[in-house]
Protein backbone atom coordinates (compact mmCIF):
# COMPACT_ATOMS: atom_id res chain seq x y z
CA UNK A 1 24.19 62.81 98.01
CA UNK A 2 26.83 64.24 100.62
CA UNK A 3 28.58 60.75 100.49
CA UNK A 4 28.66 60.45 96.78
CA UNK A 5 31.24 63.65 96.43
CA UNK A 6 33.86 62.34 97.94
CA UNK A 7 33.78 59.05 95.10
CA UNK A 8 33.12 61.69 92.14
CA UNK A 9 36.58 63.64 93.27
CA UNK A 10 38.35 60.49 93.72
CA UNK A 11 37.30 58.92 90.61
CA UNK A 12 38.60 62.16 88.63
CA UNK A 13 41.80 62.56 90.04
CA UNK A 14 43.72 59.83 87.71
CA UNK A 15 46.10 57.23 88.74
CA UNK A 16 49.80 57.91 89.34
CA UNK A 17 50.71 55.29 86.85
CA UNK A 18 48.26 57.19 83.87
CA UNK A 19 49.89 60.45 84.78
CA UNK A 20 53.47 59.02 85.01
CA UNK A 21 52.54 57.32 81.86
CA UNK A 22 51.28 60.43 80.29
CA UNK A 23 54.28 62.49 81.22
CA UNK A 24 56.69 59.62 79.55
CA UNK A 25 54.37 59.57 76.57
CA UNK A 26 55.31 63.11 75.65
CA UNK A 27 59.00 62.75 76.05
CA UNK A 28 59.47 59.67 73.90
CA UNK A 29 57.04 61.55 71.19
CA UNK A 30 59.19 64.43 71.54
CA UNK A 31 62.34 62.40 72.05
CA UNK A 32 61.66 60.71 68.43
CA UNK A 33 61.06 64.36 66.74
CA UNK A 34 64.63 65.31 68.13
CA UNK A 35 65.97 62.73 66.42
CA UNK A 36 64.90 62.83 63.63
CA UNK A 37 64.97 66.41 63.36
CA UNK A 38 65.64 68.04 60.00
CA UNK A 39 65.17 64.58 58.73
CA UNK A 40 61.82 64.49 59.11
CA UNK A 41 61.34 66.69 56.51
CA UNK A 42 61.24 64.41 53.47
CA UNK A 43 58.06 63.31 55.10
CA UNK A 44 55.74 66.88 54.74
CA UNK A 45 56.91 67.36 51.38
CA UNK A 46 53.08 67.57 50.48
CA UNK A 47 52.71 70.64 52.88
CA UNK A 48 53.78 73.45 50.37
CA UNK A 49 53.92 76.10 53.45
CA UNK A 50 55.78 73.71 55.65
CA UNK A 51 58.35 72.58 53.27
CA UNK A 52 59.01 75.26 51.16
CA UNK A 53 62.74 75.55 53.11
CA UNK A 54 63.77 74.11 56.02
CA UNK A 55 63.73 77.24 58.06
CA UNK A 56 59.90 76.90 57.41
CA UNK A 57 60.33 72.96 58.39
CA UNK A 58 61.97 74.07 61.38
CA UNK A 59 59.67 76.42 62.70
CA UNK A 60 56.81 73.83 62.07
CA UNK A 61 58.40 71.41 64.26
CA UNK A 62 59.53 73.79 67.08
CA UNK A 63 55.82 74.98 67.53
CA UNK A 64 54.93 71.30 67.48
CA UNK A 65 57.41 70.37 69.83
CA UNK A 66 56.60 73.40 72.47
CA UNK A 67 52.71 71.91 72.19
CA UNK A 68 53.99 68.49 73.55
CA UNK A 69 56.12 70.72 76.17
CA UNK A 70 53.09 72.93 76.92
CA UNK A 71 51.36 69.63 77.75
CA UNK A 72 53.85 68.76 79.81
CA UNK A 73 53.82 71.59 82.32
CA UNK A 74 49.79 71.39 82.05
CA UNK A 75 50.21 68.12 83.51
CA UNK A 76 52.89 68.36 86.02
CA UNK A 77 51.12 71.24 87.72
CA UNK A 78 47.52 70.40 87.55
CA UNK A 79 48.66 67.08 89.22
CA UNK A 80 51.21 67.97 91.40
CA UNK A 81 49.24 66.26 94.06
CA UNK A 82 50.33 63.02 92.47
CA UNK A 83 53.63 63.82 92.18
CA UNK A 84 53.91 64.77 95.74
CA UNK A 85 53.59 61.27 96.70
CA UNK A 86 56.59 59.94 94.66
CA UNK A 87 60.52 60.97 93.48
CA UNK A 88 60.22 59.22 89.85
CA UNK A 89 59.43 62.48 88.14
CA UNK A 90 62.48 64.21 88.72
CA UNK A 91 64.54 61.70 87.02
CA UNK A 92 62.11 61.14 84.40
CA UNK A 93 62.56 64.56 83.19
CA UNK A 94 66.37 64.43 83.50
CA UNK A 95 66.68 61.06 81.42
CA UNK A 96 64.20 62.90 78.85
CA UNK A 97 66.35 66.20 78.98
CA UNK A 98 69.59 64.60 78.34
CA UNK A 99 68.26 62.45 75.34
CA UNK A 100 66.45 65.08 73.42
CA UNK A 101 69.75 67.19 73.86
CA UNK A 102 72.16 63.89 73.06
CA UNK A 103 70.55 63.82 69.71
CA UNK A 104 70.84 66.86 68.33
CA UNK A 105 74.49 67.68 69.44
CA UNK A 106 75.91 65.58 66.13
CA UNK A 107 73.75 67.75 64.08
CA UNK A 108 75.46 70.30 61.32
CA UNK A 109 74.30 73.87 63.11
CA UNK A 110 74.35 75.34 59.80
CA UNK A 111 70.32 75.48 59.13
CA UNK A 112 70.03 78.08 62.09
CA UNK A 113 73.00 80.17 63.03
CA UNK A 114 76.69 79.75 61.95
CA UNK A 115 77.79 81.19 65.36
CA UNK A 116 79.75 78.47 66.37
CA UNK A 117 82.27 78.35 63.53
CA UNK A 118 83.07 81.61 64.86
CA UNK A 119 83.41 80.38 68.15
CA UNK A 120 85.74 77.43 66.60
CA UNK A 121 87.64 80.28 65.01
CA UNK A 122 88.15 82.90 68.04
CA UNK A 123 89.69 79.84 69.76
CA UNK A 124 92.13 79.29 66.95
CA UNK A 125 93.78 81.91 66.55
CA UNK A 126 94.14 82.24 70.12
CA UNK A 127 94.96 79.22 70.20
CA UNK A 128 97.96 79.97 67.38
CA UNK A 129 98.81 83.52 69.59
CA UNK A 130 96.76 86.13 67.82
CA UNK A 131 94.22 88.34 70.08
CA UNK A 132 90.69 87.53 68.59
CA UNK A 133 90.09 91.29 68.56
CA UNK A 134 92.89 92.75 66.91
CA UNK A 135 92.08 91.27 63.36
CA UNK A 136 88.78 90.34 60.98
CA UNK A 137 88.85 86.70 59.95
CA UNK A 138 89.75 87.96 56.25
CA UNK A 139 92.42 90.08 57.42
CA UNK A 140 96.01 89.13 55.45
CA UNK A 141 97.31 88.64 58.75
CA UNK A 142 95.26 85.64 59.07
CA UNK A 143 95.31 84.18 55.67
CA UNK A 144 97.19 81.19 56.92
CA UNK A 145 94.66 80.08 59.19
CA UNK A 146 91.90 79.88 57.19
CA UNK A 147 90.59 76.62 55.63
CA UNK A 148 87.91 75.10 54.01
CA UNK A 149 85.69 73.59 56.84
CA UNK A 150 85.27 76.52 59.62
CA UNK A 151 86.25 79.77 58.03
CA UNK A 152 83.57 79.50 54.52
CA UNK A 153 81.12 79.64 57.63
CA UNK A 154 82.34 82.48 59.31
CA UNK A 155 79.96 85.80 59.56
CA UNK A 156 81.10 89.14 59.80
CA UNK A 157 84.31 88.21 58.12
CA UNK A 158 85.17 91.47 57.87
CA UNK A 159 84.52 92.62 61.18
CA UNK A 160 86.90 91.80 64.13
CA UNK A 161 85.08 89.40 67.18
CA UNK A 162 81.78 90.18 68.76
CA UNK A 163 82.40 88.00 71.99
CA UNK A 164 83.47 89.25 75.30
CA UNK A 165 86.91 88.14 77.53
CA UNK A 166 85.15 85.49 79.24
CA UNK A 167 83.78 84.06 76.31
CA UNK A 168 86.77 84.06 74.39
CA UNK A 169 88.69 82.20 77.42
CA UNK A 170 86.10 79.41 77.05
CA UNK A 171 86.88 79.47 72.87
CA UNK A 172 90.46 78.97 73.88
CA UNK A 173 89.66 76.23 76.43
CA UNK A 174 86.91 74.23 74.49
CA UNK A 175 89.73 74.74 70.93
CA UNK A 176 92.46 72.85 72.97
CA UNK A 177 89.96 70.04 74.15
CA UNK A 178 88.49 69.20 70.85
CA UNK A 179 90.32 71.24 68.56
CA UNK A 180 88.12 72.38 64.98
CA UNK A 181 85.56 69.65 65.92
CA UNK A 182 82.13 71.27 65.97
CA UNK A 183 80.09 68.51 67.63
CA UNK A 184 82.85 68.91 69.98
CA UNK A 185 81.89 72.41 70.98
CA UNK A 186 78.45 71.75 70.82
CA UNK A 187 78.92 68.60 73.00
CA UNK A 188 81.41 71.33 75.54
CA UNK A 189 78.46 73.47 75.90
CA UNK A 190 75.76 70.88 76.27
CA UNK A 191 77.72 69.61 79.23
CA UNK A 192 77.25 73.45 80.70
CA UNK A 193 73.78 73.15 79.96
CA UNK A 194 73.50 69.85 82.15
CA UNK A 195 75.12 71.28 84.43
CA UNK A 196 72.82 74.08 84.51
CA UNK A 197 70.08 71.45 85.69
CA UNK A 198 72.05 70.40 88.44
CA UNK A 199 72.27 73.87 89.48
CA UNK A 200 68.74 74.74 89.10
CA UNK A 201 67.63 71.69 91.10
CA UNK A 202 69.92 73.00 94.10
CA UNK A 203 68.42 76.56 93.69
CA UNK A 204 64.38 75.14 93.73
CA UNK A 205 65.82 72.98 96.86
CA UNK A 206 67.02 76.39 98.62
CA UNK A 207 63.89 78.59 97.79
CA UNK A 208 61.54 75.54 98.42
CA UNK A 209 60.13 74.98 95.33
CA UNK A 210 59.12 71.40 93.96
CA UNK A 211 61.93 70.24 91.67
CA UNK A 212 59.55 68.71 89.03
CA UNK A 213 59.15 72.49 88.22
CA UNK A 214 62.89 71.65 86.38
CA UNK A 215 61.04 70.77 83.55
CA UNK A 216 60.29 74.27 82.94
CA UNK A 217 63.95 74.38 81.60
CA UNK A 218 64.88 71.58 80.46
CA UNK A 219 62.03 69.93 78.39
CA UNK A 220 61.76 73.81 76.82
CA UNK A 221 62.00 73.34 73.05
CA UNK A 222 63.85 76.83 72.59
CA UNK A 223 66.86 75.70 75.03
CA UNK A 224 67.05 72.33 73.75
CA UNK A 225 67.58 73.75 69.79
CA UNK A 226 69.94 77.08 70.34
CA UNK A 227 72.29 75.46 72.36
CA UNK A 228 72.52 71.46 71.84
CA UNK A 229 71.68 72.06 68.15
CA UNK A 230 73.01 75.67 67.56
CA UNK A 231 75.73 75.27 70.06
CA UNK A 232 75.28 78.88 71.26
CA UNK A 233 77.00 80.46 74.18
CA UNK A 234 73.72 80.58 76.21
CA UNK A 235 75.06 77.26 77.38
CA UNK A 236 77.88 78.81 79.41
CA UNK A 237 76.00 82.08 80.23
CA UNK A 238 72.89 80.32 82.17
CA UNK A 239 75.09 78.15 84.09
CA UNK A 240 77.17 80.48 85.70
CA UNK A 241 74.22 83.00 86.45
CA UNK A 242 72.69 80.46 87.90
CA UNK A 243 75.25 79.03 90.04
CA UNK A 244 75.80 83.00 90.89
CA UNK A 245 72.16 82.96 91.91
CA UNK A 246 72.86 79.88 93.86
CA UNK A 247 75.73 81.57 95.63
CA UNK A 248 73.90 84.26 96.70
CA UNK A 249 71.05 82.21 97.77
CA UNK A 250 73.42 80.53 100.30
CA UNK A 251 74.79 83.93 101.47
CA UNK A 252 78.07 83.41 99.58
CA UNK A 253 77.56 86.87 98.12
CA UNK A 254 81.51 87.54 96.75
CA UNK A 255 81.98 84.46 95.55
CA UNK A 256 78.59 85.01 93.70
CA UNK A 257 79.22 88.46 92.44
CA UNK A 258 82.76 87.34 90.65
CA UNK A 259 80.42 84.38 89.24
CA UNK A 260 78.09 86.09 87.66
CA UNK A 261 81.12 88.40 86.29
CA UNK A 262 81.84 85.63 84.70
CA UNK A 263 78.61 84.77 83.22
CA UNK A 264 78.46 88.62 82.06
CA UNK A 265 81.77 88.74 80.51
CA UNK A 266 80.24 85.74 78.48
CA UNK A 267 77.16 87.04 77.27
CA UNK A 268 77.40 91.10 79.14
CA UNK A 269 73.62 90.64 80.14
CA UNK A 270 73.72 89.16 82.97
CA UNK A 271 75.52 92.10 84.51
CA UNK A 272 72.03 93.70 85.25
CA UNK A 273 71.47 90.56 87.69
CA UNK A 274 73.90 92.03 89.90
CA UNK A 275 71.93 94.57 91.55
CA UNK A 276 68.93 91.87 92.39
CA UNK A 277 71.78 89.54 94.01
CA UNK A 278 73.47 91.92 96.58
CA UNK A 279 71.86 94.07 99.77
CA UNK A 280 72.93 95.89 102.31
CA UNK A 281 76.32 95.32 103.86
CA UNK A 282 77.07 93.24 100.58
CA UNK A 283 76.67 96.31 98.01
CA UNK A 284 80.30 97.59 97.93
CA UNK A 285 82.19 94.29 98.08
CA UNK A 286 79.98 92.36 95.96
CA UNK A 287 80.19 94.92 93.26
CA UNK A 288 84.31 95.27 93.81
CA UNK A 289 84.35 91.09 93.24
CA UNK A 290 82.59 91.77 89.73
CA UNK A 291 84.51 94.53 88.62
CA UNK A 292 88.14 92.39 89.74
CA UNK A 293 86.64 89.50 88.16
CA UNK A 294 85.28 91.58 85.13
CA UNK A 295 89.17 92.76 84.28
CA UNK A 296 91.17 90.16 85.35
CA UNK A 297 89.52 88.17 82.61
CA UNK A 298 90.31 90.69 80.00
CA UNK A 299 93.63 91.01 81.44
CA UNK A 300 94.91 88.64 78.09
CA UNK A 301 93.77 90.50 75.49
CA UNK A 302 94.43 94.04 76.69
CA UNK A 303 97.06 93.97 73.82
CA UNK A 304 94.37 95.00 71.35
CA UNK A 305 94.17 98.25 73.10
CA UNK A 306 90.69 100.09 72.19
CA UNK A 307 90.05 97.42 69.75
CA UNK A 308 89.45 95.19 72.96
CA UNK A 309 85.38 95.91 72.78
CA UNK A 310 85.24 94.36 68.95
CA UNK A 311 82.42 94.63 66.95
CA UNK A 312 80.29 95.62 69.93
CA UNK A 313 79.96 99.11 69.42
CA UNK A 314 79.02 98.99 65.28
CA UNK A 315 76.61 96.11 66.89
CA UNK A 316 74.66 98.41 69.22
CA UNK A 317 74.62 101.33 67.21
CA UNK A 318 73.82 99.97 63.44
CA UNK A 319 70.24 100.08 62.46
CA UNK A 320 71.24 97.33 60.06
CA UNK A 321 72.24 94.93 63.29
CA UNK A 322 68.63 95.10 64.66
CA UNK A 323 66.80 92.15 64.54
CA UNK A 324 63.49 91.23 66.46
CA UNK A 325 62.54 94.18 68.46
CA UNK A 326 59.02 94.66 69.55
CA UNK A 327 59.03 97.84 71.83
CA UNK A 328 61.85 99.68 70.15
CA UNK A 329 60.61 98.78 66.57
CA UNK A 330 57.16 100.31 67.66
CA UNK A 331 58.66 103.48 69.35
CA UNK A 332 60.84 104.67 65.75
CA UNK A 333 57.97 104.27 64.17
CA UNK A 334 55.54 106.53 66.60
CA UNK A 335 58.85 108.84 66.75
CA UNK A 336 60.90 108.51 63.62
CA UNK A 337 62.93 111.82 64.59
CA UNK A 338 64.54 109.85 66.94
CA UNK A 339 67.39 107.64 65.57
CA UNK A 340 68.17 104.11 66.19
CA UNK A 341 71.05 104.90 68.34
CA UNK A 342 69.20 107.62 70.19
CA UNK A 343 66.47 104.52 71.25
CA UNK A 344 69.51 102.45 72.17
CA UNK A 345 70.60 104.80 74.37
CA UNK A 346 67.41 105.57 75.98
CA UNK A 347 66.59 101.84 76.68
CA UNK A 348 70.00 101.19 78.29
CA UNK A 349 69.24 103.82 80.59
CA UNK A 350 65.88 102.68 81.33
CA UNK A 351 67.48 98.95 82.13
CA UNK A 352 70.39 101.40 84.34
CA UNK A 353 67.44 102.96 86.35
CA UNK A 354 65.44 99.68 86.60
CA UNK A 355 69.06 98.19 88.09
CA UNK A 356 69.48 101.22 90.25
CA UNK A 357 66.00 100.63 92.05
CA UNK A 358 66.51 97.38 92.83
CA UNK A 359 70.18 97.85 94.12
CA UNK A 360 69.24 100.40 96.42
CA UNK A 361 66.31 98.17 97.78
CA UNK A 362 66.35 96.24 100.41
CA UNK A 363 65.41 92.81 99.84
CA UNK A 364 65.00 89.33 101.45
CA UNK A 365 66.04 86.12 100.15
CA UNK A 366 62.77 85.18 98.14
CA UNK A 367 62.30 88.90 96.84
CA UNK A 368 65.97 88.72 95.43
CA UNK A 369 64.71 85.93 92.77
CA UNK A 370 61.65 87.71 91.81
CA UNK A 371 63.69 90.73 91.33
CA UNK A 372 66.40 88.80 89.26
CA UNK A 373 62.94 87.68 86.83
CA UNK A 374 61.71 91.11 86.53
CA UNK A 375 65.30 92.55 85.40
CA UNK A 376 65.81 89.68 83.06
CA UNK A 377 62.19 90.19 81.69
CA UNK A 378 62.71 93.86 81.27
CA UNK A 379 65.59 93.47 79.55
CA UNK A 380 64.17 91.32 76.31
CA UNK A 381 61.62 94.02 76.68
CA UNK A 382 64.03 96.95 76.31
CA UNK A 383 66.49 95.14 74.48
CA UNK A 384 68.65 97.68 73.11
CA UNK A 385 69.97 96.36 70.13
CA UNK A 386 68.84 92.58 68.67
CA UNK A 387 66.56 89.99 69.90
CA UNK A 388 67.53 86.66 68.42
CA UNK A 389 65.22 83.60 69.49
CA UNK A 390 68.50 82.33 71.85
CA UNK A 391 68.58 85.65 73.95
CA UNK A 392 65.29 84.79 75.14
CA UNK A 393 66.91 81.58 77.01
CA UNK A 394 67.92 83.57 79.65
CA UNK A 395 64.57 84.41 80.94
CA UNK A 396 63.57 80.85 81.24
CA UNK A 397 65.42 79.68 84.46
CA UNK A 398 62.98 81.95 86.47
CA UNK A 399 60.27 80.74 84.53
CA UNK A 400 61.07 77.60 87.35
CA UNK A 401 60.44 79.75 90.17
CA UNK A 402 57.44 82.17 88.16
CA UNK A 403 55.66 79.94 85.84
CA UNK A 404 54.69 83.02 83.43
CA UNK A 405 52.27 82.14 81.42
CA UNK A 406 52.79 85.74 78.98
CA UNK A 407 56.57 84.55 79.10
CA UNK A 408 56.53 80.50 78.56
CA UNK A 409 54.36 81.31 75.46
CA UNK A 410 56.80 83.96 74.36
CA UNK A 411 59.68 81.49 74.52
CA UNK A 412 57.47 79.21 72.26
CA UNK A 413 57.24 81.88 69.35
CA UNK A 414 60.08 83.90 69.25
CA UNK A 415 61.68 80.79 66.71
CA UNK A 416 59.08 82.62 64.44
CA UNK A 417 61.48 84.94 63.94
CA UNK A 418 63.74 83.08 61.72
CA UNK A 419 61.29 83.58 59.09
CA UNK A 420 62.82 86.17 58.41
CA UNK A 421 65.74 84.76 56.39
CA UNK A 422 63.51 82.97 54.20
CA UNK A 423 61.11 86.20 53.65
CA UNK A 424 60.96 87.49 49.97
CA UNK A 425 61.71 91.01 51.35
CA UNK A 426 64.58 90.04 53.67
CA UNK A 427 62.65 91.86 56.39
CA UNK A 428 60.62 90.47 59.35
CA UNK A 429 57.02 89.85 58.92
CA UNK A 430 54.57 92.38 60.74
CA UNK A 431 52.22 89.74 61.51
CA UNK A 432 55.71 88.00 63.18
CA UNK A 433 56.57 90.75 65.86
CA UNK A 434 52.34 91.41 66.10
CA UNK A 435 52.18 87.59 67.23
CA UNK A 436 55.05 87.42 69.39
CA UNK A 437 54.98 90.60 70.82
CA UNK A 438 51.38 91.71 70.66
CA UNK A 439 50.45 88.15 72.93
CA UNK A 440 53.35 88.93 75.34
CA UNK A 441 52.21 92.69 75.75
CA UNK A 442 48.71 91.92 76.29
CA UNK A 443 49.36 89.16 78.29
CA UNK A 444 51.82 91.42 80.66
CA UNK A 445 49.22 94.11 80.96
CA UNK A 446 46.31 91.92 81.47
CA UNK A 447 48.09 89.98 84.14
CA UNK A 448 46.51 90.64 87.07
CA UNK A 449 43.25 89.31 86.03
CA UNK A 450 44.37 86.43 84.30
CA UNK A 451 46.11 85.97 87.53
CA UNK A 452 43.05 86.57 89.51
CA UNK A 453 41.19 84.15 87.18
CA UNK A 454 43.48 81.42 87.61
CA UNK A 455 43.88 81.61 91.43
CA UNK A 456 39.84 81.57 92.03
CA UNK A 457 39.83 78.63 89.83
CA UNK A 458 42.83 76.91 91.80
CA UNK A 459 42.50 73.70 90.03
CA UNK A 460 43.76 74.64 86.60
CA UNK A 461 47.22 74.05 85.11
CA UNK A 462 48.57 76.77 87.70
CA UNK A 463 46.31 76.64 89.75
CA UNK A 464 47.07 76.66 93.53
CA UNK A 465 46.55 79.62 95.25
CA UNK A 466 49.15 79.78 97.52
CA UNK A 467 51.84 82.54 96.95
CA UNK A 468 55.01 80.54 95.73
CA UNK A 469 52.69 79.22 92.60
CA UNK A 470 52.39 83.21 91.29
CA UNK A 471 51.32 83.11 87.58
CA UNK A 472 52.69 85.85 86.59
CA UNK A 473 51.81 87.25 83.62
CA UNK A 474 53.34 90.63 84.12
CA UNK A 475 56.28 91.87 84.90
């Protein structure tokens, strides 16, 4: 009996070539679906639900496609024994990553978010010497710039820009390399999202990590869409937060602080990363280095005076701006004498005191990345003002490091969210945020048992014990 066990474990474990095979399977299955994309949706024209519009269409084949990428991880981690003993994986998932995002970078953006023709537009008129935040797109002052393939797609027309300094630098830059070409912008950030691979590959390599766990980030179906297909400025934003994290990593701690200045005057939230990057004897620099970064990028548009912020402040404070919000949406309604901008407030706060603890803490190397997951996961939590499905992205680069179960599932249905432009009320779904938001909540709060679970069983998708392979379900 005793010399039987040894042939029933062997015999279970499958070849490398099946698992390879398996692996390649799902990206040429998933490959194909990019491609086709929104094409694909002459072809469930019998599935009333599914194509009754083709935000429905779309959120049927995101949830398909983050089943094939679910699979994926399942099978990279439960046999990472096999990958161990060979380097084809890695570029497997690269060559995957790159197609699927290849594909959908011609695409019109239109079907999800019209961001980018705003994009296209900040960097025209900059381009022409206006300042982006002195005047609305429908302003008279503009009236000769407009035209009839960016501006019709404009939102907010009557609002001045949303986007900060460093963003609108990048408008500027990407409007003089490919002028009112959208697949051109989408193609400029695409290239920051490869990039962002490259990066993340060097950061696993620091911290010790395998680098198959890269297809965390790049095979994820929510990346792949917001910013290859959408074009969206998360494609910027992740890569220089993490080369900031990979800065720090390597004890270049100024030249990582003004990096991730950049990345915040971007997108603004990954300013709360700052606090997880720098320790003792690095505090007071590190933080001058992001504030000299921080204004010598607005230094060009300090023209517009106090109009410099742009629609940021209506954005935070308008009720009618919210979108998505699980904890916040919850709270007014527990405590409706306390006003939307009142919660805003409050949550900011809560993300200033959360930043505060960890600045003041003193942390080694491998703490400082847990630390940067647990700000970037309490900030979607106590996200002050929207939570659109691309926000989420910048969670996911830790999901590398922390394979969260609560928070690779919540990537995977936050794109329910777009329902709600297709809803016959105009408002979100209740069974929406109770799906999205009711699995990640329970999931956080029941994480230490799930996490117990998992490590007794040590042979399941995360399985290992050991403490780099945490499966964290909690913050």
């Amino acid at each position: 009996m005793d010399s039987e066990k040894p042939h029933q474990a062997k015999s279970s474990t499958p070849s490398f070539l099946a698992v390879q095979m398996a692996i390649v399977g799902l990206g040429l299955i998933s490959g194909v679906l990019y491609f086709y994309n929104f094409r694909l949706q002459a072809f469930v024209k019998e599935i009333p639900l599914v194509a009754r519009s083709s935000v429905h269409f779309y959120v049927f084949l995101f949830l398909v496609l983050s089943l094939l990428y679910l699979i994926g991880i399942y099978l990279v981690f439960k046999y990472r024994t096999v990958w161990m003993r060979s380097q084809s994986l890695v570029p497997i998932i690269i060559l995957f990553a790159v197609l699927f995002r290849a594909v959908l970078v011609p695409a019109d953006p239109a079907v999800l978010s019209g961001d980018m023709y705003r994009y296209i537009w900040d960097g025209r008129i900059q381009q022409n010497g206006t300042n982006p935040y002195r005047y609305p797109p429908d302003a008279d002052e503009l009236k000769s710039q407009r035209d009839d393939h960016i501006y019709p797609h404009i939102n907010r027309k009557s609002h001045p820009t949303l986007y900060p300094a460093g963003a609108q630098l990048f408008f500027r830059l990407f409007h003089m390399i490919v002028g009112d070409n959208v697949s051109g912008f989408k193609g400029l950030m695409t290239l920051f999202d490869m990039l962002s691979l490259l990066g993340l590959l060097a950061l696993l390599k620091v911290y010790r990590f395998d680098s198959w766990r890269l297809l965390i980030y790049a095979w994820n179906p929510l990346v792949i869409f917001e910013i290859a297909y959408s074009g969206h400025l998360e494609g910027l934003t992740v890569f220089w937060m993490v080369l900031a994290c990979y800065l720090s990593a390597t004890h270049r701690h100024m030249t990582g602080a003004a990096a991730l200045a950049v990345s915040s005057a971007i997108k603004l939230y990954p300013a709360l990363l700052l606090p997880a990057l720098l320790n003792r004897g690095q505090r007071i620099k590190g933080c001058l280095a992001f504030v000299i970064t921080i204004v010598l990028l607005y230094v060009p548009f300090w023209g517009a005076g106090r109009k410099v912020l742009g629609f940021l402040p209506i954005y935070l404070q308008n009720p009618y701006q919210s979108f998505n919000l699980g904890l916040k949406t919850v709270l007014m309604k527990l405590l409706p004498q306390i006003n939307y901008s009142l919660w805003s407030i409050v949550f900011l706060l809560g993300l200033a005191a959360a930043g505060l603890y960890v600045f003041l803490k003193d942390k080694s190397p491998n703490l400082s990345i847990r630390y940067a997951f647990i700000l970037m996961g309490l900030l979607v939590v106590l996200m002050p003002a929207s939570l659109h499905p691309w926000y989420v992205i910048i969670v996911i680069p830790f999901l590398c490091f922390f394979p969260a179960v609560a928070w690779l599932l919540f990537s995977c249905m936050v794109a329910l969210s777009y329902l709600k432009y297709v809803s016959p009320t105009g408002s979100m779904p209740v069974w929406i945020l109770w799906l999205e938001y009711g699995l990640l909540f329970a999931l956080l709060a029941g994480g230490s048992i799930f996490g117990w679970i998992v490590k007794q069983k040590r042979g399941g998708a995360f399985g290992p014990a050991e403490n780099e392979y945490y499966i964290l379900t909690r913050l």
